[in-house]
PDB file of N, CA and C in Angstrom:
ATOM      1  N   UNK A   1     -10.513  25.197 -23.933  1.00  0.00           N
ATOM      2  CA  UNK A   1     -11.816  25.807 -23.842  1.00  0.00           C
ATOM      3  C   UNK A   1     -12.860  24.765 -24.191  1.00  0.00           C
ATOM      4  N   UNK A   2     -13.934  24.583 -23.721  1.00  0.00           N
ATOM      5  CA  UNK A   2     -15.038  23.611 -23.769  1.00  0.00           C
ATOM      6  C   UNK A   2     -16.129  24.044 -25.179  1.00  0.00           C
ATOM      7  N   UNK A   3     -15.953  25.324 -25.606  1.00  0.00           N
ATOM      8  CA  UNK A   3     -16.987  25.582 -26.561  1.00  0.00           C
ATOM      9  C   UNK A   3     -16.271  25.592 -28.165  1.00  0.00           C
ATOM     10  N   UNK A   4     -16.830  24.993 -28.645  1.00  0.00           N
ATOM     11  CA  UNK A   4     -16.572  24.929 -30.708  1.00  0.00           C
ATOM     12  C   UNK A   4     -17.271  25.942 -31.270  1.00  0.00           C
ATOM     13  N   UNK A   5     -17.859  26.927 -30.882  1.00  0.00           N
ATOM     14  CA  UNK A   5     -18.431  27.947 -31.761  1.00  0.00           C
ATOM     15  C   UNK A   5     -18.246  29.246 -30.932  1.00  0.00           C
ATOM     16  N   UNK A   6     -19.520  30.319 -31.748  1.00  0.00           N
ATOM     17  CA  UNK A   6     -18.693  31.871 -31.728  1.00  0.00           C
ATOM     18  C   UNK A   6     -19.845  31.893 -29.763  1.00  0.00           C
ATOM     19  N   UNK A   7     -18.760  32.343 -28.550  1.00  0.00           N
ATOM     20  CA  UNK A   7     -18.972  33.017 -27.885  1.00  0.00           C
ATOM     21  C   UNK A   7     -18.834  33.991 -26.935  1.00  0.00           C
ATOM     22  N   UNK A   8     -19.738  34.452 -26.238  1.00  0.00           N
ATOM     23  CA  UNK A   8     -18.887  35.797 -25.557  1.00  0.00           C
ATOM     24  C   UNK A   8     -18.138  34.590 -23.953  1.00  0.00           C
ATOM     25  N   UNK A   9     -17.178  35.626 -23.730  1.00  0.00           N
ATOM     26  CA  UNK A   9     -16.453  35.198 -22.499  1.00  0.00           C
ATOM     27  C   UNK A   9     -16.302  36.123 -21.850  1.00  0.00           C
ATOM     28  N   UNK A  10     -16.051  36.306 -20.567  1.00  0.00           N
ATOM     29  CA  UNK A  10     -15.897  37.127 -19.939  1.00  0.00           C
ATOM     30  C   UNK A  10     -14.577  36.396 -18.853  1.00  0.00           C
ATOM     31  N   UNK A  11     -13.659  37.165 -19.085  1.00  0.00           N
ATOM     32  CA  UNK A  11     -12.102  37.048 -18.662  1.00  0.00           C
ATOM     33  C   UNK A  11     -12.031  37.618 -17.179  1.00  0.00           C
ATOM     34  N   UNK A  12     -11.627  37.285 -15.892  1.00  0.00           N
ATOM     35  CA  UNK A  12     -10.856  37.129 -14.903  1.00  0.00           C
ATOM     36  C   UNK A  12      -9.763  37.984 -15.635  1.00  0.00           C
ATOM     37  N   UNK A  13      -8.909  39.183 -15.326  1.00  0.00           N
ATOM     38  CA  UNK A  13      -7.754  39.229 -15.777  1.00  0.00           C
ATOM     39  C   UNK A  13      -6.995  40.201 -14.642  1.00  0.00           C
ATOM     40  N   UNK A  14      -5.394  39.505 -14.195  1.00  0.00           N
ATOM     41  CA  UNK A  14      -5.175  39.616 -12.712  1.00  0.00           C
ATOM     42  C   UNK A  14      -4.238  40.551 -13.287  1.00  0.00           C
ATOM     43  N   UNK A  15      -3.565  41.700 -13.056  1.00  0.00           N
ATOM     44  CA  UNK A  15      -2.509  41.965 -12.678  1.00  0.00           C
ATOM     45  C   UNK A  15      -2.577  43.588 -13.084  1.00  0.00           C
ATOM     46  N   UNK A  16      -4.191  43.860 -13.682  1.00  0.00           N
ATOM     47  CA  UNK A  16      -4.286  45.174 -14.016  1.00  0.00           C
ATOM     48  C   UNK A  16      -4.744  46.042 -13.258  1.00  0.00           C
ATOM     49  N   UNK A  17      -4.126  47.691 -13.111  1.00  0.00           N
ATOM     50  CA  UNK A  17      -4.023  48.346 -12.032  1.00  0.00           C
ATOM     51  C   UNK A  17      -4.254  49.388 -12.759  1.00  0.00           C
ATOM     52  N   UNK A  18      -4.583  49.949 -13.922  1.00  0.00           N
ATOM     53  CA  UNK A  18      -4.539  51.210 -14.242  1.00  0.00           C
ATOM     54  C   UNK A  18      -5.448  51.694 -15.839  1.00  0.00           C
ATOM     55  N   UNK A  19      -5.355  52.641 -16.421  1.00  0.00           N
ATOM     56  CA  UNK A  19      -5.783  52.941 -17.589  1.00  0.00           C
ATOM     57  C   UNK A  19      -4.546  52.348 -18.878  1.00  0.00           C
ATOM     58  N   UNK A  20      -3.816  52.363 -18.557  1.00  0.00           N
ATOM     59  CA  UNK A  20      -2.771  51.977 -19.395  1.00  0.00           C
ATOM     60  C   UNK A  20      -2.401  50.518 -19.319  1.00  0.00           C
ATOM     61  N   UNK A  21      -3.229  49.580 -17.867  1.00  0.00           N
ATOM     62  CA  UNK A  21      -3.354  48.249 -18.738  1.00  0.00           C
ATOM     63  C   UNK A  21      -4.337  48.162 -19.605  1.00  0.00           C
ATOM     64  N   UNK A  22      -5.503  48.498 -18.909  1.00  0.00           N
ATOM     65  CA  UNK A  22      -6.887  48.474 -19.750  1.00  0.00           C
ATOM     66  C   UNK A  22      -6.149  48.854 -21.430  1.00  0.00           C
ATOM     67  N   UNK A  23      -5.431  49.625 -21.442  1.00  0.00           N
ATOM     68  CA  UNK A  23      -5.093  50.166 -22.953  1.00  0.00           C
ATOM     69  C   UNK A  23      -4.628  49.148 -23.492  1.00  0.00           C
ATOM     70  N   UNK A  24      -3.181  48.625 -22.990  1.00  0.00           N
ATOM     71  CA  UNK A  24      -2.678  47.438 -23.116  1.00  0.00           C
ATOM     72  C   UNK A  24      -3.272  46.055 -23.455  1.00  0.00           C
ATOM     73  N   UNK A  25      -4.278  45.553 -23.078  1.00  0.00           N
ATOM     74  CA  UNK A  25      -4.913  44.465 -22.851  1.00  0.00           C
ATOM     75  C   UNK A  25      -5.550  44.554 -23.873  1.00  0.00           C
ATOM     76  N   UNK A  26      -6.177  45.594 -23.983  1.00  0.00           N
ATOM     77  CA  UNK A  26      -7.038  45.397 -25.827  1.00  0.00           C
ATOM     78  C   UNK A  26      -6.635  45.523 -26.768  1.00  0.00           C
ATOM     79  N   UNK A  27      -5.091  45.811 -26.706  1.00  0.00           N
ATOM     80  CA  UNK A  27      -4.548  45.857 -27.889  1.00  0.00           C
ATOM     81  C   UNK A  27      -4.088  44.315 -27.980  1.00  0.00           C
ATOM     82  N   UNK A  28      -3.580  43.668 -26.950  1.00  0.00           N
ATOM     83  CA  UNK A  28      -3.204  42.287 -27.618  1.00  0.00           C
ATOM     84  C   UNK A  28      -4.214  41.511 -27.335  1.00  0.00           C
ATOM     85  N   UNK A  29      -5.202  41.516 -26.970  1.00  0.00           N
ATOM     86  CA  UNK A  29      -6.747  41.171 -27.242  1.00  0.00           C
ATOM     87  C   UNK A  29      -7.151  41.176 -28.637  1.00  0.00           C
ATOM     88  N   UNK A  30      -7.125  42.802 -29.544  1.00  0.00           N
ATOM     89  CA  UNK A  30      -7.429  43.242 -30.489  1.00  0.00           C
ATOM     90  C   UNK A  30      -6.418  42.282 -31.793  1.00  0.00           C
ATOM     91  N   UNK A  31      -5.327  41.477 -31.270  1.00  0.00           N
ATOM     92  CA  UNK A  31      -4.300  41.406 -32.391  1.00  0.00           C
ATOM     93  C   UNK A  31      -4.160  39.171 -32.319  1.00  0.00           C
ATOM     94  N   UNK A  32      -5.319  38.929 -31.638  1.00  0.00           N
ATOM     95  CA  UNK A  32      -5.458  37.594 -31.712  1.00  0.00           C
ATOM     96  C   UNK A  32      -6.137  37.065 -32.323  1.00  0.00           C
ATOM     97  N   UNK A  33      -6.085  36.376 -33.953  1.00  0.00           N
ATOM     98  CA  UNK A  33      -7.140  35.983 -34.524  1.00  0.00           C
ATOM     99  C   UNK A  33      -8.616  35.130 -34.112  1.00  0.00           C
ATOM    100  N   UNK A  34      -9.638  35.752 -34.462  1.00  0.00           N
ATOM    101  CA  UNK A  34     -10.798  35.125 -34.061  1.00  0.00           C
ATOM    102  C   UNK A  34     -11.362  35.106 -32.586  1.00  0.00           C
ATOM    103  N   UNK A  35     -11.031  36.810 -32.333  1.00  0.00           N
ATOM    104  CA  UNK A  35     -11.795  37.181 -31.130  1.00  0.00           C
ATOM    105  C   UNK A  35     -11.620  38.408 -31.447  1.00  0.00           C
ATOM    106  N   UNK A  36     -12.753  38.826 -30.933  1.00  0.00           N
ATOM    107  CA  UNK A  36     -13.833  40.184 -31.203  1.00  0.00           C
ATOM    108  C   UNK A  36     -13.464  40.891 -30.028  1.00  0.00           C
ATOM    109  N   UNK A  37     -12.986  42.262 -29.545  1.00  0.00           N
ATOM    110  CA  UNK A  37     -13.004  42.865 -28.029  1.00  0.00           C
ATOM    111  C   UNK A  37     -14.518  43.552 -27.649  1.00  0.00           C
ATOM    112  N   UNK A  38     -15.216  43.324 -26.887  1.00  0.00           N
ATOM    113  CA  UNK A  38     -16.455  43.887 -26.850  1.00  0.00           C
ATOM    114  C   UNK A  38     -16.290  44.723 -25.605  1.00  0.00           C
ATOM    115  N   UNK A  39     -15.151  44.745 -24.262  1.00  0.00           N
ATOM    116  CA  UNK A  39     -14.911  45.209 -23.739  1.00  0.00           C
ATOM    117  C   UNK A  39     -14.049  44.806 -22.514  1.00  0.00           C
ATOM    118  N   UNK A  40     -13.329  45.939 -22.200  1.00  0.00           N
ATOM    119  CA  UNK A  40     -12.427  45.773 -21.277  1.00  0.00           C
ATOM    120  C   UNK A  40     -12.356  46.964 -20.325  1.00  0.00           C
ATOM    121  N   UNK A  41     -11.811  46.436 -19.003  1.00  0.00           N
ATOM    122  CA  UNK A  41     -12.194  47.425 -17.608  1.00  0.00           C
ATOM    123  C   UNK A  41     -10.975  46.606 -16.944  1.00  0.00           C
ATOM    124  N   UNK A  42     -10.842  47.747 -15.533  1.00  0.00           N
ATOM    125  CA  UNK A  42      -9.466  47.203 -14.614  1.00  0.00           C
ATOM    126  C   UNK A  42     -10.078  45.275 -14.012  1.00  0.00           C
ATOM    127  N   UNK A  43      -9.446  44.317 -14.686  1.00  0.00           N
ATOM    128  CA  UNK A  43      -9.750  43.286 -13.869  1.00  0.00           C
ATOM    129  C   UNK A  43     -10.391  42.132 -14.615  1.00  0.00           C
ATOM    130  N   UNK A  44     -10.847  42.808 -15.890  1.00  0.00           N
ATOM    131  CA  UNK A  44     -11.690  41.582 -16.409  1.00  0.00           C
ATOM    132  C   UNK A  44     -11.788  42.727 -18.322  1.00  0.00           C
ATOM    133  N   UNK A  45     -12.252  41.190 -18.703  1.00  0.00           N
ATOM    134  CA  UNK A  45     -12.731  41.247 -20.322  1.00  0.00           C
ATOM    135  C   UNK A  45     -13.222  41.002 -21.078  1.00  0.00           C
ATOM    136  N   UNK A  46     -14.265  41.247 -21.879  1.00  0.00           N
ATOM    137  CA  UNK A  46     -15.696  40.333 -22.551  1.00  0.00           C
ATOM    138  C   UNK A  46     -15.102  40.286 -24.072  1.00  0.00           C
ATOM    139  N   UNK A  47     -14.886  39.258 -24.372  1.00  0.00           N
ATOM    140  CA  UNK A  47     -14.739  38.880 -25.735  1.00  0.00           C
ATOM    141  C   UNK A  47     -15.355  38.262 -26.492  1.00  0.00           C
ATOM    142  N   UNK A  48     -15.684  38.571 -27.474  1.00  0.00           N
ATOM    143  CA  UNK A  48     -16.515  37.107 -28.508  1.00  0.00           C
ATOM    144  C   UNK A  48     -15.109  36.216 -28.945  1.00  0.00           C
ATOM    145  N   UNK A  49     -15.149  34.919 -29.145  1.00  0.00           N
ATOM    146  CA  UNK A  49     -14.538  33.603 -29.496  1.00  0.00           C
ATOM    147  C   UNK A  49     -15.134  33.231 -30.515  1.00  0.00           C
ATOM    148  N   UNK A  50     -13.874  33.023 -31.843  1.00  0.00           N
ATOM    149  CA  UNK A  50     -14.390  32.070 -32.915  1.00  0.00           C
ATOM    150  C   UNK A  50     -15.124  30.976 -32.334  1.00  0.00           C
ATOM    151  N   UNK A  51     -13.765  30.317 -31.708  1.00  0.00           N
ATOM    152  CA  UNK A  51     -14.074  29.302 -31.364  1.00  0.00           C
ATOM    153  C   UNK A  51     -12.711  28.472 -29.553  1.00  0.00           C
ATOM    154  N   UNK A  52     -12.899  27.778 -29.551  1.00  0.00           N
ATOM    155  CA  UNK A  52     -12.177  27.700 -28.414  1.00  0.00           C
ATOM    156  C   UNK A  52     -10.760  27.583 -28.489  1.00  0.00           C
ATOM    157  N   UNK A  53     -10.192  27.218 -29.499  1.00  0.00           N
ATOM    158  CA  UNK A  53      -8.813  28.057 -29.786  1.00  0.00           C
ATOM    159  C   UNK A  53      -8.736  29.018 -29.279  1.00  0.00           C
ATOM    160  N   UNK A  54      -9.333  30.127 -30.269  1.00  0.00           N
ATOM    161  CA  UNK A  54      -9.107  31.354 -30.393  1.00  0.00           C
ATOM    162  C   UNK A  54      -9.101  31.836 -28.948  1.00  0.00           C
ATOM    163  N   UNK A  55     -10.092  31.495 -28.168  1.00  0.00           N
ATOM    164  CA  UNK A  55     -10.281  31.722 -26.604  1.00  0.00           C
ATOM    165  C   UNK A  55      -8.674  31.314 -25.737  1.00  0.00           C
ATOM    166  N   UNK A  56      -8.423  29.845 -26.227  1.00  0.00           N
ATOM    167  CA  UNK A  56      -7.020  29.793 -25.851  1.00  0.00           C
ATOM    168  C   UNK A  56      -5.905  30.550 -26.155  1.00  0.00           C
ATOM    169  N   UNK A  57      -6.249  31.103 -27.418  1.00  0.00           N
ATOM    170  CA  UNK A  57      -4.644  32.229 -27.734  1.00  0.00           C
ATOM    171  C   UNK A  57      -4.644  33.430 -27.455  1.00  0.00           C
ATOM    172  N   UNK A  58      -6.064  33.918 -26.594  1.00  0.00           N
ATOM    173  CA  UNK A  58      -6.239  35.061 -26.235  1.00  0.00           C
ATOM    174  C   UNK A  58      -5.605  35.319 -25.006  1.00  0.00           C
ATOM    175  N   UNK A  59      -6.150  34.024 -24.211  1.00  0.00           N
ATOM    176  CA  UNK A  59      -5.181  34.226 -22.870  1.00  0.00           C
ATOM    177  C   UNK A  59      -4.679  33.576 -22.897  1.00  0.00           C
ATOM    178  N   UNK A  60      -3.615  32.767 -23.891  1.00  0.00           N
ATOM    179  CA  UNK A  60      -1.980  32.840 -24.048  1.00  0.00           C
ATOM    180  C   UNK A  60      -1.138  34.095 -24.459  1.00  0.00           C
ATOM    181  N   UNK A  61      -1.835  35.034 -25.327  1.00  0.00           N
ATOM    182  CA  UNK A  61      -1.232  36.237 -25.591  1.00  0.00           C
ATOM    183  C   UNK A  61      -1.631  37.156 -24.144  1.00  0.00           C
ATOM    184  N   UNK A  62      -2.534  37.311 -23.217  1.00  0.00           N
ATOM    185  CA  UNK A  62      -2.151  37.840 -22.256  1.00  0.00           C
ATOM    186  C   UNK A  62      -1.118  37.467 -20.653  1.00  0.00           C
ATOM    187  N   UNK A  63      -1.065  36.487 -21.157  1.00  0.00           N
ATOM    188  CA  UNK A  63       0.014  35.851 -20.251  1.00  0.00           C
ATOM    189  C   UNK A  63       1.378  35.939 -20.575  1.00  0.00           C
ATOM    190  N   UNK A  64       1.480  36.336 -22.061  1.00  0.00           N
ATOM    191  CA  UNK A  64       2.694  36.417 -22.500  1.00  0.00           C
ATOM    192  C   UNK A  64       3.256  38.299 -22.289  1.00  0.00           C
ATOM    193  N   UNK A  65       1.873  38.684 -22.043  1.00  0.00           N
ATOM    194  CA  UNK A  65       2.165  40.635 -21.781  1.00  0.00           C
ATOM    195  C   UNK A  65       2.260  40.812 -20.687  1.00  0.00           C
ATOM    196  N   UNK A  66       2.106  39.479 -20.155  1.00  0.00           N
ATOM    197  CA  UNK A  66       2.364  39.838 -18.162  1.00  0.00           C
ATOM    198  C   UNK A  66       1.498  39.710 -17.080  1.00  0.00           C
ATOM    199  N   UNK A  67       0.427  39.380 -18.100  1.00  0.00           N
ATOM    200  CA  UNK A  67      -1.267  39.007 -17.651  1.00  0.00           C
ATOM    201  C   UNK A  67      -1.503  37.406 -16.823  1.00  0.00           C
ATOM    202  N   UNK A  68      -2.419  37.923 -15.746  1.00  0.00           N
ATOM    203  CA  UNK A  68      -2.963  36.424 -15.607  1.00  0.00           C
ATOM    204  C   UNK A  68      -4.514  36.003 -16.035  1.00  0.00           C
ATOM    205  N   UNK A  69      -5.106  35.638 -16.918  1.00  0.00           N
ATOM    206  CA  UNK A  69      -6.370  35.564 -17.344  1.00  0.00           C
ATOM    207  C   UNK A  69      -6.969  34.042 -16.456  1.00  0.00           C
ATOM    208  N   UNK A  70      -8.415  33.925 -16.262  1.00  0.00           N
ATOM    209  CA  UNK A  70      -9.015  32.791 -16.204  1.00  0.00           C
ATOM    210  C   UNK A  70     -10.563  32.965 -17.036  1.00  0.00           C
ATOM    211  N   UNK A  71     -10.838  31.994 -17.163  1.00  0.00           N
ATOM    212  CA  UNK A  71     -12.499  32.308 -17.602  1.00  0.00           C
ATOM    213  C   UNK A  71     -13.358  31.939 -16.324  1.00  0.00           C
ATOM    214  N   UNK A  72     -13.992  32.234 -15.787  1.00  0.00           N
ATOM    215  CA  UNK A  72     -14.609  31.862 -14.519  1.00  0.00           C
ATOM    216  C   UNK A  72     -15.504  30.617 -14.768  1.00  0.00           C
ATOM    217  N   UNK A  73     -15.143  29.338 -14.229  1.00  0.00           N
ATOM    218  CA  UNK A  73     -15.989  28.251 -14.537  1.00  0.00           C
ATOM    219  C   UNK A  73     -15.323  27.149 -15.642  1.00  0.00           C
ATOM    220  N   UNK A  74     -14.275  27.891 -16.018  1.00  0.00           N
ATOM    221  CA  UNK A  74     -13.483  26.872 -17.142  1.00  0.00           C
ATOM    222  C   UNK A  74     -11.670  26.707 -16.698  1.00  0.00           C
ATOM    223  N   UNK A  75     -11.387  25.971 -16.078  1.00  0.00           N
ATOM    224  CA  UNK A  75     -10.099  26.047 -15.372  1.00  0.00           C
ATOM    225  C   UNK A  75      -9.139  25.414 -16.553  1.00  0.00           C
ATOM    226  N   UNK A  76      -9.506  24.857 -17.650  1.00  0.00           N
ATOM    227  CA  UNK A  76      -8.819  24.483 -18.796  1.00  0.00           C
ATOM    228  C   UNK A  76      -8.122  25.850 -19.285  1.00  0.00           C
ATOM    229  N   UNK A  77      -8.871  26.900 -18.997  1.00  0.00           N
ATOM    230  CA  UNK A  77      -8.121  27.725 -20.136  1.00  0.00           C
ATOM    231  C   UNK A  77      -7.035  28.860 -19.181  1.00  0.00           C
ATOM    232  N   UNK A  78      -6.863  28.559 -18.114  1.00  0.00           N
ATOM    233  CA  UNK A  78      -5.992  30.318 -17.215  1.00  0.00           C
ATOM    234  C   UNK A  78      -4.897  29.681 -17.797  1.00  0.00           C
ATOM    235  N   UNK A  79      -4.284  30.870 -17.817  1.00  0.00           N
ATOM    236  CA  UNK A  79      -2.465  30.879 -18.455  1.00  0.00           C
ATOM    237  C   UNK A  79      -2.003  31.524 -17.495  1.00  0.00           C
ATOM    238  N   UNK A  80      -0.411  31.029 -17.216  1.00  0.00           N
ATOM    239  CA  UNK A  80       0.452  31.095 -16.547  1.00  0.00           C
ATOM    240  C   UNK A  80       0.821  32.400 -16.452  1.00  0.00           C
ATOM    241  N   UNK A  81       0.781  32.666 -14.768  1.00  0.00           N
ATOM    242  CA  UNK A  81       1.158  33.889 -14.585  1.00  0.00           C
ATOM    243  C   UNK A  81       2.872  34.357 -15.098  1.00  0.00           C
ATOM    244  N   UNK A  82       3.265  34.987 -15.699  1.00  0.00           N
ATOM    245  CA  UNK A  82       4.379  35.422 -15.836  1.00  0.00           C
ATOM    246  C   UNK A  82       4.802  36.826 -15.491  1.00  0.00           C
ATOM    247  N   UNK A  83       6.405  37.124 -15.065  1.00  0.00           N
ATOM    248  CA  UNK A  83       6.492  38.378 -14.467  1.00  0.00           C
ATOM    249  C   UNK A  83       6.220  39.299 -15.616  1.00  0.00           C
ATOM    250  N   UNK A  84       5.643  40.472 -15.449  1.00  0.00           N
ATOM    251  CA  UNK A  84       5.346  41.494 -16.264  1.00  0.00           C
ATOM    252  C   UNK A  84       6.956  42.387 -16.120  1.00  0.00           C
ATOM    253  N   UNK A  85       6.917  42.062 -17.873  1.00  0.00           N
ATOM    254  CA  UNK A  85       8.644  42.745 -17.778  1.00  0.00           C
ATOM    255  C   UNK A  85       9.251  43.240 -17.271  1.00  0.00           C
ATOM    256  N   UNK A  86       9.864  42.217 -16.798  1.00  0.00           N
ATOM    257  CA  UNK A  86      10.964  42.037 -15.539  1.00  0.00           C
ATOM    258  C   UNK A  86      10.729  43.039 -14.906  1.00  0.00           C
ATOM    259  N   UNK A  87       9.781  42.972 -14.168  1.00  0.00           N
ATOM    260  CA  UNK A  87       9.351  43.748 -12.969  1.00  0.00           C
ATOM    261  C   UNK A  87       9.120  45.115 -13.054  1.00  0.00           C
ATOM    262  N   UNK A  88       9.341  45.472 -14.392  1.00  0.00           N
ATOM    263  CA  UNK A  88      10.076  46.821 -14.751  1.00  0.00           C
ATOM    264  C   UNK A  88       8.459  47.901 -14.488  1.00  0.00           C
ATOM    265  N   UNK A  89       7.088  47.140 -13.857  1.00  0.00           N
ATOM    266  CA  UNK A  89       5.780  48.080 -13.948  1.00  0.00           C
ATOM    267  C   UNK A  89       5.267  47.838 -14.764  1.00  0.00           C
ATOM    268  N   UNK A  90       3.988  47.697 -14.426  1.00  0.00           N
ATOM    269  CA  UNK A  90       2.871  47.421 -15.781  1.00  0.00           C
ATOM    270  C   UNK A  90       2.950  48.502 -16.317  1.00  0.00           C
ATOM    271  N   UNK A  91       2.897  50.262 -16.585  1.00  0.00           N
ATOM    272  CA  UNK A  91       3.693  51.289 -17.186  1.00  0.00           C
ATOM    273  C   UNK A  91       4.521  50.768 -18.184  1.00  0.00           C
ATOM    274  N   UNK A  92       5.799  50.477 -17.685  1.00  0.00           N
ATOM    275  CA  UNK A  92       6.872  50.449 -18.325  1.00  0.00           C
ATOM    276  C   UNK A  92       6.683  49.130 -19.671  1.00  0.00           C
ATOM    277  N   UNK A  93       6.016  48.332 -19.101  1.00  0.00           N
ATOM    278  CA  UNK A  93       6.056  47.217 -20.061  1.00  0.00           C
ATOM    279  C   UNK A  93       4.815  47.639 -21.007  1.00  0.00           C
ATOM    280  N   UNK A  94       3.260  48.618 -20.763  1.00  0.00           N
ATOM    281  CA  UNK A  94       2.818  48.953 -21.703  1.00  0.00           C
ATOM    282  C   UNK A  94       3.236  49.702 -22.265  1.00  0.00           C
ATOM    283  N   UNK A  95       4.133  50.125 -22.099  1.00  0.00           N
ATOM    284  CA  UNK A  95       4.975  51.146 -23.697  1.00  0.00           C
ATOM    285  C   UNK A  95       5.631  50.189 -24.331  1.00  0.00           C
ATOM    286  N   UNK A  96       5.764  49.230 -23.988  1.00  0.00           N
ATOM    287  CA  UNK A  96       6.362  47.909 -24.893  1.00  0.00           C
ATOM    288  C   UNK A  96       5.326  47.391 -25.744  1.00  0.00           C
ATOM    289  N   UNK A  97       3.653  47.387 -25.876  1.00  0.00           N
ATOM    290  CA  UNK A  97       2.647  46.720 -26.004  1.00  0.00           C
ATOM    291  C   UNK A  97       2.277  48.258 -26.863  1.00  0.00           C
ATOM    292  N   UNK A  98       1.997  49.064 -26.558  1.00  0.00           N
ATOM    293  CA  UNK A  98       1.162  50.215 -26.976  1.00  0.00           C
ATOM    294  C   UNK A  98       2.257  50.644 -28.167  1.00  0.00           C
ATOM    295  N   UNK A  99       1.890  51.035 -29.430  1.00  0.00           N
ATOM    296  CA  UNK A  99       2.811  52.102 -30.252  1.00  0.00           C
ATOM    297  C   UNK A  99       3.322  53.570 -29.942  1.00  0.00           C
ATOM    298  N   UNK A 100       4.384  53.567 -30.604  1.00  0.00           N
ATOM    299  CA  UNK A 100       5.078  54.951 -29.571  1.00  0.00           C
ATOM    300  C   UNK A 100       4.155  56.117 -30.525  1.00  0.00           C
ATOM    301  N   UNK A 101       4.117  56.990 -29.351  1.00  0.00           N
ATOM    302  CA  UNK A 101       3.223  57.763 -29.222  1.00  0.00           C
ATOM    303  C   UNK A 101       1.987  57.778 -28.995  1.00  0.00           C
ATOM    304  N   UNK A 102       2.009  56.913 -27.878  1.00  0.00           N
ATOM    305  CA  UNK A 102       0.494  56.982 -27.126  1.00  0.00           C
ATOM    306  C   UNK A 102       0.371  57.884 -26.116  1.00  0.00           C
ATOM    307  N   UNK A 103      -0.595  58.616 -26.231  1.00  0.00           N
ATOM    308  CA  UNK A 103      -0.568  59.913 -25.315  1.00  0.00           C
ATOM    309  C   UNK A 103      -0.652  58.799 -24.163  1.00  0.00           C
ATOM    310  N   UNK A 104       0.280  59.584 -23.334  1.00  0.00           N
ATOM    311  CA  UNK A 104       0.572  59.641 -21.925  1.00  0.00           C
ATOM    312  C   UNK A 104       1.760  58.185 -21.847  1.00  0.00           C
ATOM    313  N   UNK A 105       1.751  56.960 -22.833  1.00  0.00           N
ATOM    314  CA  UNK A 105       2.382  55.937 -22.481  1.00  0.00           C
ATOM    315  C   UNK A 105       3.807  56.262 -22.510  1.00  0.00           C
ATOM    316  N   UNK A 106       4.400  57.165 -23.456  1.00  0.00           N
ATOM    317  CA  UNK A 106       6.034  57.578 -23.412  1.00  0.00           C
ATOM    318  C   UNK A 106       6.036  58.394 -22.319  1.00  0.00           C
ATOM    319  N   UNK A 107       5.689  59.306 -21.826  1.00  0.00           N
ATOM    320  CA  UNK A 107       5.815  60.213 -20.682  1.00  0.00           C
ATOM    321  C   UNK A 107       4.993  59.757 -19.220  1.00  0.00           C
ATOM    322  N   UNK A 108       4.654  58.294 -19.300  1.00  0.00           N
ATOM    323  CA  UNK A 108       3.964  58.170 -17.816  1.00  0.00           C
ATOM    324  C   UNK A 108       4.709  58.377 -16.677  1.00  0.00           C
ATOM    325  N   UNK A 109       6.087  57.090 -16.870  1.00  0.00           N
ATOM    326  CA  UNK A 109       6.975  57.688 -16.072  1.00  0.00           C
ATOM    327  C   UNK A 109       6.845  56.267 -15.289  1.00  0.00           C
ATOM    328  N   UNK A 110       6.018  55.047 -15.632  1.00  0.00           N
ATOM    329  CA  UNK A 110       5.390  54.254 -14.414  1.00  0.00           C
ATOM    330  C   UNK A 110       4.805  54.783 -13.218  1.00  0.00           C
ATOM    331  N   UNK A 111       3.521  55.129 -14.110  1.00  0.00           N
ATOM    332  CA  UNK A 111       2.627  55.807 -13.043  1.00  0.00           C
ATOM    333  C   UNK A 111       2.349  54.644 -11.586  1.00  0.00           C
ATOM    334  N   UNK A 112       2.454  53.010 -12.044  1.00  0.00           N
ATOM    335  CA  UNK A 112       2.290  52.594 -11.213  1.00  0.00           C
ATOM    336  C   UNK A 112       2.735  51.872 -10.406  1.00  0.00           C
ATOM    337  N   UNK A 113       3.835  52.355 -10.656  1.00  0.00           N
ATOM    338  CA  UNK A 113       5.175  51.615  -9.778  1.00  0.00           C
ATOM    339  C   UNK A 113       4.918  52.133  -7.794  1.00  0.00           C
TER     340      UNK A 113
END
């Protein structure tokens, strides 16, 4: 990431299709030190950044949930697309991400398979 202090970003984020990534995504958004979630929608994500670390481990932790992030204008920071557990549906793998008993995440069923 190009910036040393606190700012907002706004995330590129590829592979989300539903309410239950959006759910997904801010939770391991929410669990990366030194970034703030200010908001998230199907496709993208506005975060505040300590600092440009923190920007880097944000979308290393969404690449690691199955995510492809970029920052638009900063090609230093996209992380590697990886398969979203083992293919198994972005569904199936946010009940892996979400705590059990999230309304609707145990009983979706992979709504979006």
């Amino acid at each position: 990431m190009t910036t040393n202090r606190i700012g907002t970003i706004t995330l590129a984020i590829d592979g989300m299709s539903c309410g239950h990534c959006v759910t997904a995504v801010t939770k391991v958004l929410s669990t990366v030190a030194g970034v703030k979630v200010q908001s998230v929608a199907l496709g993208s994500a506005v975060i505040e950044a300590a600092d440009g670390l923190a920007a880097s481990q944000a979308m290393a932790a969404l690449g690691e949930a199955g995510y492809s992030a970029t920052a638009p204008g900063d090609v230093a920071v996209t992380s590697a697309r990886r398969p979203a557990w083992g293919g198994a549906g972005c569904c199936s793998g946010a009940k892996n991400v979400m705590q059990r008993g999230t309304p609707g995440a145990d009983a979706s069923g992979g709504c979006c398979r």
